[in-house]
N, C-alpha and C. Protein backbone atom coordinates (compact mmCIF):
# COMPACT_ATOMS: atom_id res chain seq x y z
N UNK A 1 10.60 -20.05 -49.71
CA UNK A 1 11.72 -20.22 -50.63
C UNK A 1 11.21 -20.41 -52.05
N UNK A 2 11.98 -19.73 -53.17
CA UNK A 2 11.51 -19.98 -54.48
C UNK A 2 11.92 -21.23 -54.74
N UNK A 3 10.99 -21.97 -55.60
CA UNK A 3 11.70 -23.30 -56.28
C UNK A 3 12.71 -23.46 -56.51
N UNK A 4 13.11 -22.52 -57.89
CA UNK A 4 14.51 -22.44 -58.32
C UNK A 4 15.78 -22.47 -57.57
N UNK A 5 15.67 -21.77 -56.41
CA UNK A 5 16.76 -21.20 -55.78
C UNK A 5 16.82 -22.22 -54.55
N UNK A 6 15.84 -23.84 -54.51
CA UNK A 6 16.00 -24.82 -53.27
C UNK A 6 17.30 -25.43 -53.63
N UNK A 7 18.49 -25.14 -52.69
CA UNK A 7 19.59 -25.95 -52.30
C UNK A 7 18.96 -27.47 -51.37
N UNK A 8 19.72 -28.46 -51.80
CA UNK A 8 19.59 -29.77 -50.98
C UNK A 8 20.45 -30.63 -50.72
N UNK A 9 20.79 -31.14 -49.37
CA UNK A 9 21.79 -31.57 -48.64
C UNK A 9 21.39 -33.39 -49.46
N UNK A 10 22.36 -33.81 -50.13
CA UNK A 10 22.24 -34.94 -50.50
C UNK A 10 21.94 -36.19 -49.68
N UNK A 11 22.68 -35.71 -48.25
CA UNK A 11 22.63 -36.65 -47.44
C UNK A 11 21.54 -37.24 -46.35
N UNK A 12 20.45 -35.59 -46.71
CA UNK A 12 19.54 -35.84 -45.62
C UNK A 12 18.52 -34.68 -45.58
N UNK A 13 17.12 -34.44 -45.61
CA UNK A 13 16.43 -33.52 -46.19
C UNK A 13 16.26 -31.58 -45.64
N UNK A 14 17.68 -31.74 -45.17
CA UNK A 14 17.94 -30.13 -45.29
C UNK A 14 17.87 -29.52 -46.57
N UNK A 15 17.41 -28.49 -46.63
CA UNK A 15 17.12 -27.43 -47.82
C UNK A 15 17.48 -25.97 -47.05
N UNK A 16 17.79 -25.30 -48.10
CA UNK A 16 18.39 -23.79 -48.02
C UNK A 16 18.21 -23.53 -49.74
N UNK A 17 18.21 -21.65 -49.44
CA UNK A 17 18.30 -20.87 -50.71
C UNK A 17 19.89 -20.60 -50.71
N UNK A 18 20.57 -20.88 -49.51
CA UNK A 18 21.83 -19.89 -49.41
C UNK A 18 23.38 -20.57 -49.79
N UNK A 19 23.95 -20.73 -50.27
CA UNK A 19 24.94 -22.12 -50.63
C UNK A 19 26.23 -21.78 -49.67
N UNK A 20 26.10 -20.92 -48.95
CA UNK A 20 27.07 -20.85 -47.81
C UNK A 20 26.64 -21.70 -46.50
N UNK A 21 25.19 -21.61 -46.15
CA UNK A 21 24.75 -22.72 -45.36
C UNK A 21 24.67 -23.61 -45.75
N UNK A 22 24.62 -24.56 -47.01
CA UNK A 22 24.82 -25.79 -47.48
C UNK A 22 26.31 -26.13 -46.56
N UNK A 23 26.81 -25.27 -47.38
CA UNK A 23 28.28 -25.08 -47.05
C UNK A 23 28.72 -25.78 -45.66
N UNK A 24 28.04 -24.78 -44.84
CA UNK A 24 27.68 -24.85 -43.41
C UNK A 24 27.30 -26.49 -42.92
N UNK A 25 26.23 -26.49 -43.11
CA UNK A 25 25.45 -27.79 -43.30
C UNK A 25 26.72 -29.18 -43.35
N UNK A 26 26.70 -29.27 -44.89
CA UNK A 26 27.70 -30.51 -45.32
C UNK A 26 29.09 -30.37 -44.37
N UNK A 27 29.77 -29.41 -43.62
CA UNK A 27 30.62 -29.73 -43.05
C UNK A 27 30.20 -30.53 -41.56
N UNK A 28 29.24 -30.11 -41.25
CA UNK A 28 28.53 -30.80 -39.87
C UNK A 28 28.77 -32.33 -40.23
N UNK A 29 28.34 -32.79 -41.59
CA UNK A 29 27.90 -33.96 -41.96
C UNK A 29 29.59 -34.48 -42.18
N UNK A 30 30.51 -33.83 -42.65
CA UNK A 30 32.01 -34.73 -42.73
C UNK A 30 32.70 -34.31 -40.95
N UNK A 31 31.94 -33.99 -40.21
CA UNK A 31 32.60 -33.63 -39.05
C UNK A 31 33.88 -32.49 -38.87
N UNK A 32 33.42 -31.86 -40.46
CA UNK A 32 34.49 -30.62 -40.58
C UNK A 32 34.37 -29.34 -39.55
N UNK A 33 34.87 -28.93 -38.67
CA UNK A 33 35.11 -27.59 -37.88
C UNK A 33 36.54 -27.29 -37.71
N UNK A 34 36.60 -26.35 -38.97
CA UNK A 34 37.34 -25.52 -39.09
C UNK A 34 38.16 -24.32 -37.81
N UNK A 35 36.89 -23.55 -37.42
CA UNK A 35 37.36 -22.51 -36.64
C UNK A 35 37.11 -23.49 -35.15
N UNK A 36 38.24 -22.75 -34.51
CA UNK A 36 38.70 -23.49 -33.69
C UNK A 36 38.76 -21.86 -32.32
N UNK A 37 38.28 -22.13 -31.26
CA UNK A 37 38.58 -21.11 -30.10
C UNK A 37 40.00 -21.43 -29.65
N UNK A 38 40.56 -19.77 -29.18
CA UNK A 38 41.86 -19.52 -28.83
C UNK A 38 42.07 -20.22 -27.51
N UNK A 39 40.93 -20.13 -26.66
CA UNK A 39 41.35 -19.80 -24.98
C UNK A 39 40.29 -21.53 -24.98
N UNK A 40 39.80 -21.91 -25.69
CA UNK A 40 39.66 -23.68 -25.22
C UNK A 40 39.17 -24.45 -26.44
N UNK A 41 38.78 -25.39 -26.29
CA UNK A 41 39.06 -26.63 -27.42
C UNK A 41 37.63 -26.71 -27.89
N UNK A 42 36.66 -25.61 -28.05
CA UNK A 42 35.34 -25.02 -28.63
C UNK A 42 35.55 -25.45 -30.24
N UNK A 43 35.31 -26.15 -31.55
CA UNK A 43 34.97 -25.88 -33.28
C UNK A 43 34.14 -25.81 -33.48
N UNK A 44 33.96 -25.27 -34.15
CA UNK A 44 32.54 -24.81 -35.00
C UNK A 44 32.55 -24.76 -36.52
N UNK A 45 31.95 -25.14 -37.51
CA UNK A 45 31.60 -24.57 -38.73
C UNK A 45 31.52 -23.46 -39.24
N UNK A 46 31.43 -22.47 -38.68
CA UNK A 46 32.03 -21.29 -39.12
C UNK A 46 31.98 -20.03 -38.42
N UNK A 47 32.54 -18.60 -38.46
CA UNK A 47 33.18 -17.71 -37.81
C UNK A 47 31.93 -16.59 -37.28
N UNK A 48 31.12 -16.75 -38.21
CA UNK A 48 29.94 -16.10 -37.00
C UNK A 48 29.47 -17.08 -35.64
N UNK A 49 29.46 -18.62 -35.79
CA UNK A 49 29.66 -19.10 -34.20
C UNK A 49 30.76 -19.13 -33.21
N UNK A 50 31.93 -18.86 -33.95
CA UNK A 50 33.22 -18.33 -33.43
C UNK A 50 32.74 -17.36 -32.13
N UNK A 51 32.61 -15.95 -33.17
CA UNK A 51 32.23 -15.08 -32.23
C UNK A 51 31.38 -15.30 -31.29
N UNK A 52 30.22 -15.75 -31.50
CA UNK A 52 29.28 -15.59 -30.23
C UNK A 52 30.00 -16.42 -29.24
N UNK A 53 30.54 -17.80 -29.81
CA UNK A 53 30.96 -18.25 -28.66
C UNK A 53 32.52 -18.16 -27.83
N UNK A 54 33.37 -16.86 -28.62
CA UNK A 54 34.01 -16.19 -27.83
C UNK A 54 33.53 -14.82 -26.66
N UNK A 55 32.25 -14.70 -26.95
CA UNK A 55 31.39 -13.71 -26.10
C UNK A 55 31.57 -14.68 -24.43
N UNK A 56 31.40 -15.92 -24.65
CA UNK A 56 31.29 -16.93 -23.23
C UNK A 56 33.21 -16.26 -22.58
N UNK A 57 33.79 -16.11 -23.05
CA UNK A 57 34.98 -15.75 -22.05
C UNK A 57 35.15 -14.76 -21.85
N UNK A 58 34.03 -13.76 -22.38
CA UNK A 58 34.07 -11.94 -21.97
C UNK A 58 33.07 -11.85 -20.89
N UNK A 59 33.96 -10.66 -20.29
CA UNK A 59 33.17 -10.27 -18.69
C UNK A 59 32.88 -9.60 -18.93
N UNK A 60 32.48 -8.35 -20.46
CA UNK A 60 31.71 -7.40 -20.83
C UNK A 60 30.41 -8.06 -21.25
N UNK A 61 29.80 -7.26 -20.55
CA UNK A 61 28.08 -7.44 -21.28
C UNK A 61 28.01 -5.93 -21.77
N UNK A 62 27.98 -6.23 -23.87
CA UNK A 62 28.14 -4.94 -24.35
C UNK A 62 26.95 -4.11 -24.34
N UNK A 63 25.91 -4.91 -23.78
CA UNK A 63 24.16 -4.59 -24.16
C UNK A 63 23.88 -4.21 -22.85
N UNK A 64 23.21 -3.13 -22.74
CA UNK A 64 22.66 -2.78 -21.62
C UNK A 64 21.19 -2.10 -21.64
N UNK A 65 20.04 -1.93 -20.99
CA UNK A 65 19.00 -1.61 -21.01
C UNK A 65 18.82 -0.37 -20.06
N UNK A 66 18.57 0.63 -20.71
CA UNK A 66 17.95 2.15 -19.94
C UNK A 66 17.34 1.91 -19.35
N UNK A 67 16.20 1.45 -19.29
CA UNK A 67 15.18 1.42 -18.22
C UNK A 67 14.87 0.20 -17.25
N UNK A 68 16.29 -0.70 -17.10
CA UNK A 68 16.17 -1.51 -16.18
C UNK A 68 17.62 -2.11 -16.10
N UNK A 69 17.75 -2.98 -15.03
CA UNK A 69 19.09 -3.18 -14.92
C UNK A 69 19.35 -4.50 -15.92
N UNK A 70 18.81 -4.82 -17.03
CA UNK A 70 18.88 -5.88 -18.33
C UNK A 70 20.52 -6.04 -18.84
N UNK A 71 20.79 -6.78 -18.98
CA UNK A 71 22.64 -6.74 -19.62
C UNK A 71 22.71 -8.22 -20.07
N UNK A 72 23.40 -7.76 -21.37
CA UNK A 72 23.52 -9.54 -22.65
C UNK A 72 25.05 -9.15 -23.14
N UNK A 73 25.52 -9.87 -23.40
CA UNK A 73 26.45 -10.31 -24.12
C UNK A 73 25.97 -10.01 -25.68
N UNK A 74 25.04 -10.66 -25.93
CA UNK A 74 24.34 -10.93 -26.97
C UNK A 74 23.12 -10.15 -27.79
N UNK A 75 23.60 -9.36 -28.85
CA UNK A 75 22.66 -8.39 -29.41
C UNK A 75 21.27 -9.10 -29.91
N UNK A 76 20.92 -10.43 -30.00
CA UNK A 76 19.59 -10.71 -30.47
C UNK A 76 18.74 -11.21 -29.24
N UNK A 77 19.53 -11.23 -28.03
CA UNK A 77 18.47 -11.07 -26.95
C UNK A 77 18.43 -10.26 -26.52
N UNK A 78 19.31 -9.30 -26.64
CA UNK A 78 18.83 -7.50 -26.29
C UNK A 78 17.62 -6.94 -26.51
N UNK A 79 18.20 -7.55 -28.38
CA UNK A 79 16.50 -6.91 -28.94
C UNK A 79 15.31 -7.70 -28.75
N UNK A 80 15.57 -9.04 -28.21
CA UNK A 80 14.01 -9.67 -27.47
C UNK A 80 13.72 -8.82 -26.48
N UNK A 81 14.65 -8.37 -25.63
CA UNK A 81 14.11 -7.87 -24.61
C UNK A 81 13.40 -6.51 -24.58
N UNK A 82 14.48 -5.66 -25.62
CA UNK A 82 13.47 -3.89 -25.72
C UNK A 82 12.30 -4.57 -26.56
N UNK A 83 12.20 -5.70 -27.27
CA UNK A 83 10.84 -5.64 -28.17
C UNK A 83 10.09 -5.89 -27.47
N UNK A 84 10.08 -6.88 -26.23
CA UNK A 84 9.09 -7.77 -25.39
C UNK A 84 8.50 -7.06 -24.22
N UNK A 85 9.52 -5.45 -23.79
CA UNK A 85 8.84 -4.93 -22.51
C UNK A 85 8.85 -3.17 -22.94
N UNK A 86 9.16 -2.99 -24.09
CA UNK A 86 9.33 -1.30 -24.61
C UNK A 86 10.22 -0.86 -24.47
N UNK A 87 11.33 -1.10 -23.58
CA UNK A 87 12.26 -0.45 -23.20
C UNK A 87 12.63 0.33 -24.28
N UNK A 88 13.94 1.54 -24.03
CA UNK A 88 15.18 1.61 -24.87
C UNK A 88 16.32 1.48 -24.29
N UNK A 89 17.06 1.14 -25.36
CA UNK A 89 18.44 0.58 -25.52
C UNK A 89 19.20 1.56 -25.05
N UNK A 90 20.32 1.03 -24.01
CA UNK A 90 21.44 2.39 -23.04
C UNK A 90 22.92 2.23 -24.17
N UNK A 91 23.54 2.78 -23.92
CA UNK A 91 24.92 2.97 -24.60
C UNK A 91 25.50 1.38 -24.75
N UNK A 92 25.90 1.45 -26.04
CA UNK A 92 26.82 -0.39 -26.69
C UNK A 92 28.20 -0.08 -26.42
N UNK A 93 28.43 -0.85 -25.12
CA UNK A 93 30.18 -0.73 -25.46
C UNK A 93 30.86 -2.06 -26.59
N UNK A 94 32.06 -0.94 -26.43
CA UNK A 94 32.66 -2.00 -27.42
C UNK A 94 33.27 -3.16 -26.67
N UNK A 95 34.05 -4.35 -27.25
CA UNK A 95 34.79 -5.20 -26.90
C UNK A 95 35.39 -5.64 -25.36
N UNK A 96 35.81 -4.32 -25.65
CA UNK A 96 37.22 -4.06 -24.12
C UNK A 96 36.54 -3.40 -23.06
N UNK A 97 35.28 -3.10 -23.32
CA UNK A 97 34.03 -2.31 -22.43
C UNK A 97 34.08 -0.71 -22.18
N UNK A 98 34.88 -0.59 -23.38
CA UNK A 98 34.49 1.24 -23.29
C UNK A 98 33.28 1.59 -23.87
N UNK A 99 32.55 2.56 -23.83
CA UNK A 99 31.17 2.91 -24.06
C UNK A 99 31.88 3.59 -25.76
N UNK A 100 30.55 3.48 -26.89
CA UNK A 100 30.63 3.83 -28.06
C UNK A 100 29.35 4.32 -28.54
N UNK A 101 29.24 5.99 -28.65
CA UNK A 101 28.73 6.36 -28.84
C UNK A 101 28.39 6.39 -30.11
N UNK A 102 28.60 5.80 -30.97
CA UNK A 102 28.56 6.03 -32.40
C UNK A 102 27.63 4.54 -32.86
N UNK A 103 27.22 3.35 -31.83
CA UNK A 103 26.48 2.43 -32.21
C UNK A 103 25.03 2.91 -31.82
N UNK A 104 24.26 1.99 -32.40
CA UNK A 104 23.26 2.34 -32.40
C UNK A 104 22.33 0.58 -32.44
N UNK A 105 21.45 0.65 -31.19
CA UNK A 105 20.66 -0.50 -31.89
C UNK A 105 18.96 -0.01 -32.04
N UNK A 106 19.23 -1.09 -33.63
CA UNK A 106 17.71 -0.62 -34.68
C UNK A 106 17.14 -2.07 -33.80
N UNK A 107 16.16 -1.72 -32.38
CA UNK A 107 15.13 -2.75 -31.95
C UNK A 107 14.46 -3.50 -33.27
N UNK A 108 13.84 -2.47 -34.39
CA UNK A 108 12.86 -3.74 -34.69
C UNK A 108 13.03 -3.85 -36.50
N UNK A 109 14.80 -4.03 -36.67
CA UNK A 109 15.02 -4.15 -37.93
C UNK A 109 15.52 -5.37 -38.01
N UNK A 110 15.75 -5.95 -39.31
CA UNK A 110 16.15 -7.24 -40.01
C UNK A 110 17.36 -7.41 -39.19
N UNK A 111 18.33 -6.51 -39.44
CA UNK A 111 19.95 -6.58 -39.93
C UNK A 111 20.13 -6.74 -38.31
N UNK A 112 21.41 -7.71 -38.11
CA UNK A 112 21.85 -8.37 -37.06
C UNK A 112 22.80 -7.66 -36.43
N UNK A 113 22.88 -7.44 -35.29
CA UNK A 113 23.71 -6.64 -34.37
C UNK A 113 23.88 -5.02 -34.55
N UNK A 114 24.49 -4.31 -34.03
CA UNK A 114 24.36 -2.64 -33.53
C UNK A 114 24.67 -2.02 -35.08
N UNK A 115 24.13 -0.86 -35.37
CA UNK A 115 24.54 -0.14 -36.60
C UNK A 115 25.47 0.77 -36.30
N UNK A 116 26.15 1.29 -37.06
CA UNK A 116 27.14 2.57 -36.80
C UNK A 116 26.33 3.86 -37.36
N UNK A 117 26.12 5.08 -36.51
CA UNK A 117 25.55 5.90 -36.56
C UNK A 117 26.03 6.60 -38.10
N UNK A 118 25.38 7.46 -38.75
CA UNK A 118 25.88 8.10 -40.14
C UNK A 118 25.67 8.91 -40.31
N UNK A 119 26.16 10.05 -41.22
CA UNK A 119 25.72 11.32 -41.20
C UNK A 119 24.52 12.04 -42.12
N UNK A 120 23.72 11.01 -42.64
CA UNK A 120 22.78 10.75 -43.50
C UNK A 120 21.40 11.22 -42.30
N UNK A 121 21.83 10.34 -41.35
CA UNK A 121 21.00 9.83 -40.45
C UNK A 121 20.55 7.96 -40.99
N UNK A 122 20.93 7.48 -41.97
CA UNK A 122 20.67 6.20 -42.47
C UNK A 122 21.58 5.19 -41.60
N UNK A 123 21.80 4.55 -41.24
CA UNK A 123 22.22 3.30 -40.47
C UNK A 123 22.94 2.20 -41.41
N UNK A 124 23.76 2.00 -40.79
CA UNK A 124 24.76 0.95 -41.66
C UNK A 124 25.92 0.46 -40.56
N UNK A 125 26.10 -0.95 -40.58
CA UNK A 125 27.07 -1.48 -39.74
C UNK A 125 27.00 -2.77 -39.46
N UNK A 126 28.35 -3.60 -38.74
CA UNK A 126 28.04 -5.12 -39.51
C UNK A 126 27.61 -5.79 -37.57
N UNK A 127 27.28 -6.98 -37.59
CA UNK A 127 27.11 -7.79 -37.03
C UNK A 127 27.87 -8.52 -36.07
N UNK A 128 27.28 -8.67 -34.79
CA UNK A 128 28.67 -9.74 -34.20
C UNK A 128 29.34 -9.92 -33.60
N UNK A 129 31.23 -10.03 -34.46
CA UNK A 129 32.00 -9.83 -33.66
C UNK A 129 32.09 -8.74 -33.64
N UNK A 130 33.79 -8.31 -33.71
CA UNK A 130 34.13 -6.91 -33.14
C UNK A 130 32.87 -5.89 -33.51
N UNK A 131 32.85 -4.91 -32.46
CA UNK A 131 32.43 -3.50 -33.04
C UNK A 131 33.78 -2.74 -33.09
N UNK A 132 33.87 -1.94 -34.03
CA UNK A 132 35.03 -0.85 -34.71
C UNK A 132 34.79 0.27 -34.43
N UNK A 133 34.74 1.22 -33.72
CA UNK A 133 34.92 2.70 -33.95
C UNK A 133 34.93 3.75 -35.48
N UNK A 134 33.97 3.83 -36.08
CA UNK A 134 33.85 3.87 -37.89
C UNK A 134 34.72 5.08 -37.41
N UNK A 135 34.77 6.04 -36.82
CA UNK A 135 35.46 7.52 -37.18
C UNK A 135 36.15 7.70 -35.78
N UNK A 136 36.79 9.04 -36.10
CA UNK A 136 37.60 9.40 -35.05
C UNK A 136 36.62 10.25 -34.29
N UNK A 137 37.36 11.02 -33.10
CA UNK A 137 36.35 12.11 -32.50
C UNK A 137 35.88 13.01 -33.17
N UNK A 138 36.81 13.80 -33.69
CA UNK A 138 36.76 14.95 -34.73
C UNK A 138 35.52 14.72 -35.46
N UNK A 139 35.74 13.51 -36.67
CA UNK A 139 34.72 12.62 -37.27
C UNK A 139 33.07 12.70 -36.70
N UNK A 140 33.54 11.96 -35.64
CA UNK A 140 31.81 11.81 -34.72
C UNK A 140 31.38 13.48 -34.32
N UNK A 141 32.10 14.55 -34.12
CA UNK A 141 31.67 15.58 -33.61
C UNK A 141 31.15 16.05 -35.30
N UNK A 142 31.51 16.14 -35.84
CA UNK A 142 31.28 16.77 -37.39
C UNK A 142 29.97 16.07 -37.75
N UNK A 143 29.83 14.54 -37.42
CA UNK A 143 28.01 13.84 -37.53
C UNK A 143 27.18 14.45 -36.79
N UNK A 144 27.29 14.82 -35.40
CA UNK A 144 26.42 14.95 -34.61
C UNK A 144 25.96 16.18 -34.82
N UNK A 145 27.07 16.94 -35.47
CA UNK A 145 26.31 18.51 -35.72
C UNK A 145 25.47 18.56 -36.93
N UNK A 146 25.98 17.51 -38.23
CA UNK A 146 25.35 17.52 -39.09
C UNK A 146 23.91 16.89 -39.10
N UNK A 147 24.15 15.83 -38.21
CA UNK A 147 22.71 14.79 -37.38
C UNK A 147 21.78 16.26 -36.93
N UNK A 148 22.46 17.37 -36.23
CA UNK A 148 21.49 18.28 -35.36
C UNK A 148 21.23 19.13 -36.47
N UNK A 149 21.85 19.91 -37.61
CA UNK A 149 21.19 20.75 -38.32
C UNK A 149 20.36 19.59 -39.44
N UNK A 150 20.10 18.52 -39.54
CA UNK A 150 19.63 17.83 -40.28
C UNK A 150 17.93 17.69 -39.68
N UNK A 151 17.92 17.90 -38.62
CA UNK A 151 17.02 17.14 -37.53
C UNK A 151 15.48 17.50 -38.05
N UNK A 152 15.24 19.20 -37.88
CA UNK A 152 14.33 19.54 -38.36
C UNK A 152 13.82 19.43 -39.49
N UNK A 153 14.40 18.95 -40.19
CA UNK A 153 14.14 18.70 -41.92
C UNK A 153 13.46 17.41 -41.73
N UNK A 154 14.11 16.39 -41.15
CA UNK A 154 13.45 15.21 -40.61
C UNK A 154 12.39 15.14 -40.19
N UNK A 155 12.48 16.23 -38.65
CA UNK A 155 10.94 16.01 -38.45
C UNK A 155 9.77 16.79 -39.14
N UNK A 156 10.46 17.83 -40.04
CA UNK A 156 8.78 18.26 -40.83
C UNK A 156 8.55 17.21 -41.89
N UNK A 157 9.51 16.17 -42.50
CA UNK A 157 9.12 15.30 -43.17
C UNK A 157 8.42 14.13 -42.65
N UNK A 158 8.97 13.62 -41.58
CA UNK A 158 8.04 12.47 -40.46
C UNK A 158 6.49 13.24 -40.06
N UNK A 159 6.53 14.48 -39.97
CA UNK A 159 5.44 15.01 -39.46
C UNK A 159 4.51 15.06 -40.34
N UNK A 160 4.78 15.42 -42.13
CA UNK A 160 4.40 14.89 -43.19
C UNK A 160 3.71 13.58 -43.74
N UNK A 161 4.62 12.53 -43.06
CA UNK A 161 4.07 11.21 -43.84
C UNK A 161 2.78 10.64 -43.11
N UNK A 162 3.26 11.36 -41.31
CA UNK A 162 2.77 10.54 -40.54
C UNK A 162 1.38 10.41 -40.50
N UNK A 163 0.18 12.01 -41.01
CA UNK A 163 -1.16 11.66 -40.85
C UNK A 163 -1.40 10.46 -42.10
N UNK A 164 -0.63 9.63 -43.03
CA UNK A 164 -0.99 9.07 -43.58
C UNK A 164 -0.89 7.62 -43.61
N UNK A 165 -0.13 7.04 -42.56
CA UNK A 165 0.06 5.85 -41.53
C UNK A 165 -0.57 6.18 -40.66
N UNK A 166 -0.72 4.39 -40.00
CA UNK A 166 -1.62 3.99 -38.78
C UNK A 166 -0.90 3.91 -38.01
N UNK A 167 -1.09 3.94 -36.88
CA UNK A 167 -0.37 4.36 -35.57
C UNK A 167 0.70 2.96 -35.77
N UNK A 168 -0.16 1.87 -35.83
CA UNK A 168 1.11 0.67 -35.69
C UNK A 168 2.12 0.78 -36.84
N UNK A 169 1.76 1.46 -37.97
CA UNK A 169 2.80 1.78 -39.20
C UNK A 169 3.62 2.59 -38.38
N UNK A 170 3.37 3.54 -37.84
CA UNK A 170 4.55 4.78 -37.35
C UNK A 170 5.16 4.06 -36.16
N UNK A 171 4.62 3.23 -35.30
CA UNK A 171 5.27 2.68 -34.17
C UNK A 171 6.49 1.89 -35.03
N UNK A 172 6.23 1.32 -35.50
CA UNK A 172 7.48 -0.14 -36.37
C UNK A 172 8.22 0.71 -37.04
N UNK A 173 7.97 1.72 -37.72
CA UNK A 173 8.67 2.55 -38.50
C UNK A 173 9.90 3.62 -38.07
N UNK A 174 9.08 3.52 -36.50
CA UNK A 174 9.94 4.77 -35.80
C UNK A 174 9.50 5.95 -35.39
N UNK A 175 8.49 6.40 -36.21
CA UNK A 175 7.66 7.21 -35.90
C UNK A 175 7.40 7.62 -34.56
N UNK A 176 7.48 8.71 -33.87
CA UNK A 176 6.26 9.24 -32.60
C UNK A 176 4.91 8.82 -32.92
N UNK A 177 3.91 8.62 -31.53
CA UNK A 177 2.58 8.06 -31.96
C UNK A 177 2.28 9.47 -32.52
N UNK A 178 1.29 9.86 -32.70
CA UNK A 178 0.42 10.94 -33.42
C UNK A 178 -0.38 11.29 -32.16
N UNK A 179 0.01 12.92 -32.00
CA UNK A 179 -0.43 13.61 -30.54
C UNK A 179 -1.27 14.40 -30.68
N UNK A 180 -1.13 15.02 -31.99
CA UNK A 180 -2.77 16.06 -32.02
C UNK A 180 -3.99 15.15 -33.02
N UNK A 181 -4.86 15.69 -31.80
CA UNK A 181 -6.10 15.03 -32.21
C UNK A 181 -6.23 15.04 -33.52
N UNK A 182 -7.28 13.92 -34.15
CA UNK A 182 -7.54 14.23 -35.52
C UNK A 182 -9.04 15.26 -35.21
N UNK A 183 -9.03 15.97 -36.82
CA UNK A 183 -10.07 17.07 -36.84
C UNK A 183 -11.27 16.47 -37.21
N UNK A 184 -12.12 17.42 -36.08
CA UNK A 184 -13.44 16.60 -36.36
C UNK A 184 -14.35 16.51 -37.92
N UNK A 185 -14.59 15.37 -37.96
CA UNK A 185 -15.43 15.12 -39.19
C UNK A 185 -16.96 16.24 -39.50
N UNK A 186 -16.71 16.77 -40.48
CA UNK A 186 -18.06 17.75 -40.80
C UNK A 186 -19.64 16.93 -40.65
N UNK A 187 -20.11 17.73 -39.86
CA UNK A 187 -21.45 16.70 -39.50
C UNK A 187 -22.53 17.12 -40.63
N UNK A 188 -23.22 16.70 -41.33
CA UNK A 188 -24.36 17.20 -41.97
C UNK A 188 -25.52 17.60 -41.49
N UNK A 189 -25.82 18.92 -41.78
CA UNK A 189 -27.16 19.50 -41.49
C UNK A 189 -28.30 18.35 -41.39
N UNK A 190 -28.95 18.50 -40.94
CA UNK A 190 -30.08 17.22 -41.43
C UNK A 190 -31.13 17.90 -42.74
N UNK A 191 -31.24 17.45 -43.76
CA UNK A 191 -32.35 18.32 -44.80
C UNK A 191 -33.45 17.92 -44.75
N UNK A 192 -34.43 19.26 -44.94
CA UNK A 192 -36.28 18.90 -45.17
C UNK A 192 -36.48 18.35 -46.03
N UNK A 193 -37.48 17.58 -45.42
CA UNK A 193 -37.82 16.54 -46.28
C UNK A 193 -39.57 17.18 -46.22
N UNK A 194 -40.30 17.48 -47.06
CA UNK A 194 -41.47 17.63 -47.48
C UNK A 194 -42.53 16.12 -47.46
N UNK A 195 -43.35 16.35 -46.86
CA UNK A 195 -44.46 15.14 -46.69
C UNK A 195 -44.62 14.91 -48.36
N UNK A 196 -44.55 13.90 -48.29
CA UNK A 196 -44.95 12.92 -49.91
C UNK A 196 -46.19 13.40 -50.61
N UNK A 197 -46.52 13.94 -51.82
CA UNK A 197 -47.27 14.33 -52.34
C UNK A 197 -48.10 12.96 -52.90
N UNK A 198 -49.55 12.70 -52.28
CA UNK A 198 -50.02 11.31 -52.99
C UNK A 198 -50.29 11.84 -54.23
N UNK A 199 -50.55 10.30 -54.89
CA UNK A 199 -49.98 10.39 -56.64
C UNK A 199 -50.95 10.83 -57.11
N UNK A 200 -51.30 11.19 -58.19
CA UNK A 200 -52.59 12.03 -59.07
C UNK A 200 -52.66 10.60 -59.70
N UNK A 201 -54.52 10.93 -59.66
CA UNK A 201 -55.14 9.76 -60.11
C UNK A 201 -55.71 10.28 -61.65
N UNK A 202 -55.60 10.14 -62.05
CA UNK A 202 -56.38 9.99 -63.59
C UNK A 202 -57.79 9.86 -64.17
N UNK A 203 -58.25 10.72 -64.14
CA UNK A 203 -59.72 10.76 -63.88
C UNK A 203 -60.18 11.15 -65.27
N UNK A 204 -61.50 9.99 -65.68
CA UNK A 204 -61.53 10.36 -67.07
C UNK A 204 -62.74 11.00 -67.37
């Protein structure tokens, strides 16, 4: 944390940069909980613990794992789990447990919960609670074609950067590992070397 930017709880030596968790914070301390659950007598301090802890009365587990029978409620132990055994990530349903093809989870990025797919190919989407459906069908069919004529442009540019990252750069990055060998290094001839001429003596 920068100096400047240390928030401090008057009451007790919590610190934050963020003045919404102060926020957060000082209501703990007046026993303020605001958000309140529909279906039981759950408060909390604020509406991102809302959600997770309206996830406890859903019988959808929106997270599911391709390569094993893995299933969370919860998108930040999802991504413990593809980070901790390789896996990838199977289809995110939404809410009501229909499958949504248009999420996407980024295993080994900052940003919290599933992204909504884009026609960039760039990733953008919020956290949490609901997931939304960003487009209609029509919509999503018009990305995926633009995603597919986009594709190759992509990969001669990834194929580009990649002899210039290390394998663990391209792994975190997204990258494929790097499959063709590297080219062998030019070996040097060995050069003659001529026996040492002893030194001339000086003879007077």
């Amino acid at each position: 944390m920068k100096p400047d930017k240390i928030l401090q709880c008057a009451k007790c030596p919590f610190v934050t940069e963020f003045k919404h968790h102060l926020e957060y914070h000082i209501r703990k301390h007046k026993n303020q909980k605001p958000f309140q659950c529909d279906k039981c007598s759950y408060t909390c301090v604020n509406k991102s613990m809302l959600n997770s802890h309206r996830k406890s009365h859903s019988s959808v587990y929106q997270y599911r794992c391709a390569d094993c029978d893995y299933a969370t409620k919860y998108c930040h132990s999802f991504k413990l789990h593809l980070r901790k055994y390789g896996h990838k990530p199977g289809m995110v349903l939404d809410e009501d447990g229909t499958p949504n093809p248009s999420l996407v989870i980024d295993v080994y990025g900052t940003r919290r919960g599933p992204k909504s797919k884009s026609v960039s190919g760039s990733s953008s989407g919020s956290c949490g609670g609901s997931s939304k459906r960003s487009s209609s069908h029509s919509n999503a069919a018009a990305a995926a074609a633009a995603a597919a004529a986009a594709a190759p442009q992509q990969q001669q540019q990834q194929q580009s950067v990649l002899p210039a990252t290390s394998q663990l750069s391209a792994a975190l990055q997204g990258f494929p590992a790097p499959t063709a060998a590297a080219a062998p290094l030019p070996v040097a001839a060995p050069v003659a070397t001529s026996p040492a001429s002893p030194a001339k003596s000086e003879a007077n």
